[in-house]
Protein backbone atom coordinates (compact mmCIF):
# COMPACT_ATOMS: atom_id res chain seq x y z
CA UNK A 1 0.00 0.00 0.00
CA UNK A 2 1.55 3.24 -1.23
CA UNK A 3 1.51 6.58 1.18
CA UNK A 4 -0.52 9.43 0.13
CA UNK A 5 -1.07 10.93 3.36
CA UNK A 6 2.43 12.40 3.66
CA UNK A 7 3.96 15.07 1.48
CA UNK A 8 6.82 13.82 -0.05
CA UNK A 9 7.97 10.18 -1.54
CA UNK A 10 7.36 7.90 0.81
CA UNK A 11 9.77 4.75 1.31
CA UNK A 12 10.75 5.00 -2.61
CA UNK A 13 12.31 8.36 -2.00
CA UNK A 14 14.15 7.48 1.23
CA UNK A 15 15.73 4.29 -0.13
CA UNK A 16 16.68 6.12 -2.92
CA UNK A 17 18.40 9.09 -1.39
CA UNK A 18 19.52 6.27 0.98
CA UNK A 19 21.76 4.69 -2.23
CA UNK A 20 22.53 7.84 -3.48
CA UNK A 21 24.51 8.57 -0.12
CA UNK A 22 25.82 5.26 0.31
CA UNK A 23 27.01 5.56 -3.19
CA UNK A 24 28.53 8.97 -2.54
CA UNK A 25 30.49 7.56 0.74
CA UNK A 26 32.09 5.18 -1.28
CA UNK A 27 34.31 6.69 -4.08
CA UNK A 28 37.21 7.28 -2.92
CA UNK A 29 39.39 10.47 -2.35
CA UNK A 30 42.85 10.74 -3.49
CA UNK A 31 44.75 9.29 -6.25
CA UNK A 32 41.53 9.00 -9.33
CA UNK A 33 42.52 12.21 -9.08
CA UNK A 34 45.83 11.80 -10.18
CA UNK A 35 45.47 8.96 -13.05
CA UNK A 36 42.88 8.03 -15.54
CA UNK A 37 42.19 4.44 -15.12
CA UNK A 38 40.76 1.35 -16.71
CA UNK A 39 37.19 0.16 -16.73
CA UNK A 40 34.90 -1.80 -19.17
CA UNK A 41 34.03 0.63 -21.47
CA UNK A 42 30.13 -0.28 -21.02
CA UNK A 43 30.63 0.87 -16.98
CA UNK A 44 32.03 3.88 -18.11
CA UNK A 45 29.25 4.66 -21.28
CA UNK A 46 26.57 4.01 -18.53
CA UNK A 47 28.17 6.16 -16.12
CA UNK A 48 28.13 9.21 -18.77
CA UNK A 49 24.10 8.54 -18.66
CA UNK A 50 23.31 8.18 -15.35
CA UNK A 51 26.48 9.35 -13.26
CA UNK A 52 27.03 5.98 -11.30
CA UNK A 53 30.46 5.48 -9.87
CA UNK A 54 32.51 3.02 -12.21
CA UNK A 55 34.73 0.24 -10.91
CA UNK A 56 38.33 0.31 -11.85
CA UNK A 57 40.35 -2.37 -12.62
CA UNK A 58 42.43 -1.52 -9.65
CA UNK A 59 39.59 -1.09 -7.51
CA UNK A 60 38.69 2.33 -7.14
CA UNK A 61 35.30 3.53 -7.18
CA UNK A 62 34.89 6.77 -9.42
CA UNK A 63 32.89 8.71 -11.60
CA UNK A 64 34.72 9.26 -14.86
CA UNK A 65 34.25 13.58 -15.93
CA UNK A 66 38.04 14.31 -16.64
CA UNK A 67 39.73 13.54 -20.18
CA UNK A 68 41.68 10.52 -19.47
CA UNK A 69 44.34 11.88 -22.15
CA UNK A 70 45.31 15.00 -19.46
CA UNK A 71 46.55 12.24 -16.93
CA UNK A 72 49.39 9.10 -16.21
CA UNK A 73 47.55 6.39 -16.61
CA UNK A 74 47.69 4.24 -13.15
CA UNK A 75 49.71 2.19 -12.73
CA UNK A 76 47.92 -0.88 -11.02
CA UNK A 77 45.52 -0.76 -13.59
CA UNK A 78 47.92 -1.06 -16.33
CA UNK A 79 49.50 -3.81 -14.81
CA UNK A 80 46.40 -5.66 -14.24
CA UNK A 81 45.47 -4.89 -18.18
CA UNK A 82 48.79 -5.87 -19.15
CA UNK A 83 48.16 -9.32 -17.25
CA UNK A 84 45.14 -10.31 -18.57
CA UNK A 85 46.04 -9.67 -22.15
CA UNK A 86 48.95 -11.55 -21.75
């Protein structure tokens, strides 16, 4: 049974504003800022649309908005690349 008693969204909203925060907590601060990295290209065409954080191959969590091109590319990432097209 939906609310309509209450302004606002009801439980929808909240566990949506709920992700969106949980989402936020979790990229990380420091060195995506430093090197582009490596992700499926789908994660990253997807996260153009809808600004969800994108997985790295080294791990780090990250919206891609910079030009990869400007930056080193990272170095754990590359080496994890390199392996598995080895």
């Amino acid at each position: 049974m939906a609310q309509t008693d209450h302004p606002g969204g009801g439980t929808d909203t909240l566990d949506r504003e709920l992700q969106e925060l949980l989402n936020r907590e979790q990229v990380e601060e420091g060195d995506h800022e430093r090197f582009a990295h490596y992700a499926p290209k789908n994660a990253i065409m997807e996260s153009a649309l809808t600004g969800k954080p994108v997985r790295a191959l080294c791990g780090k969590l990250w919206v891609p908005g910079r030009d990869p091109e400007k930056f080193p590319v990272c170095p754990t990432c590359k080496e994890i690349y390199d392996k598995l097209n080895s």
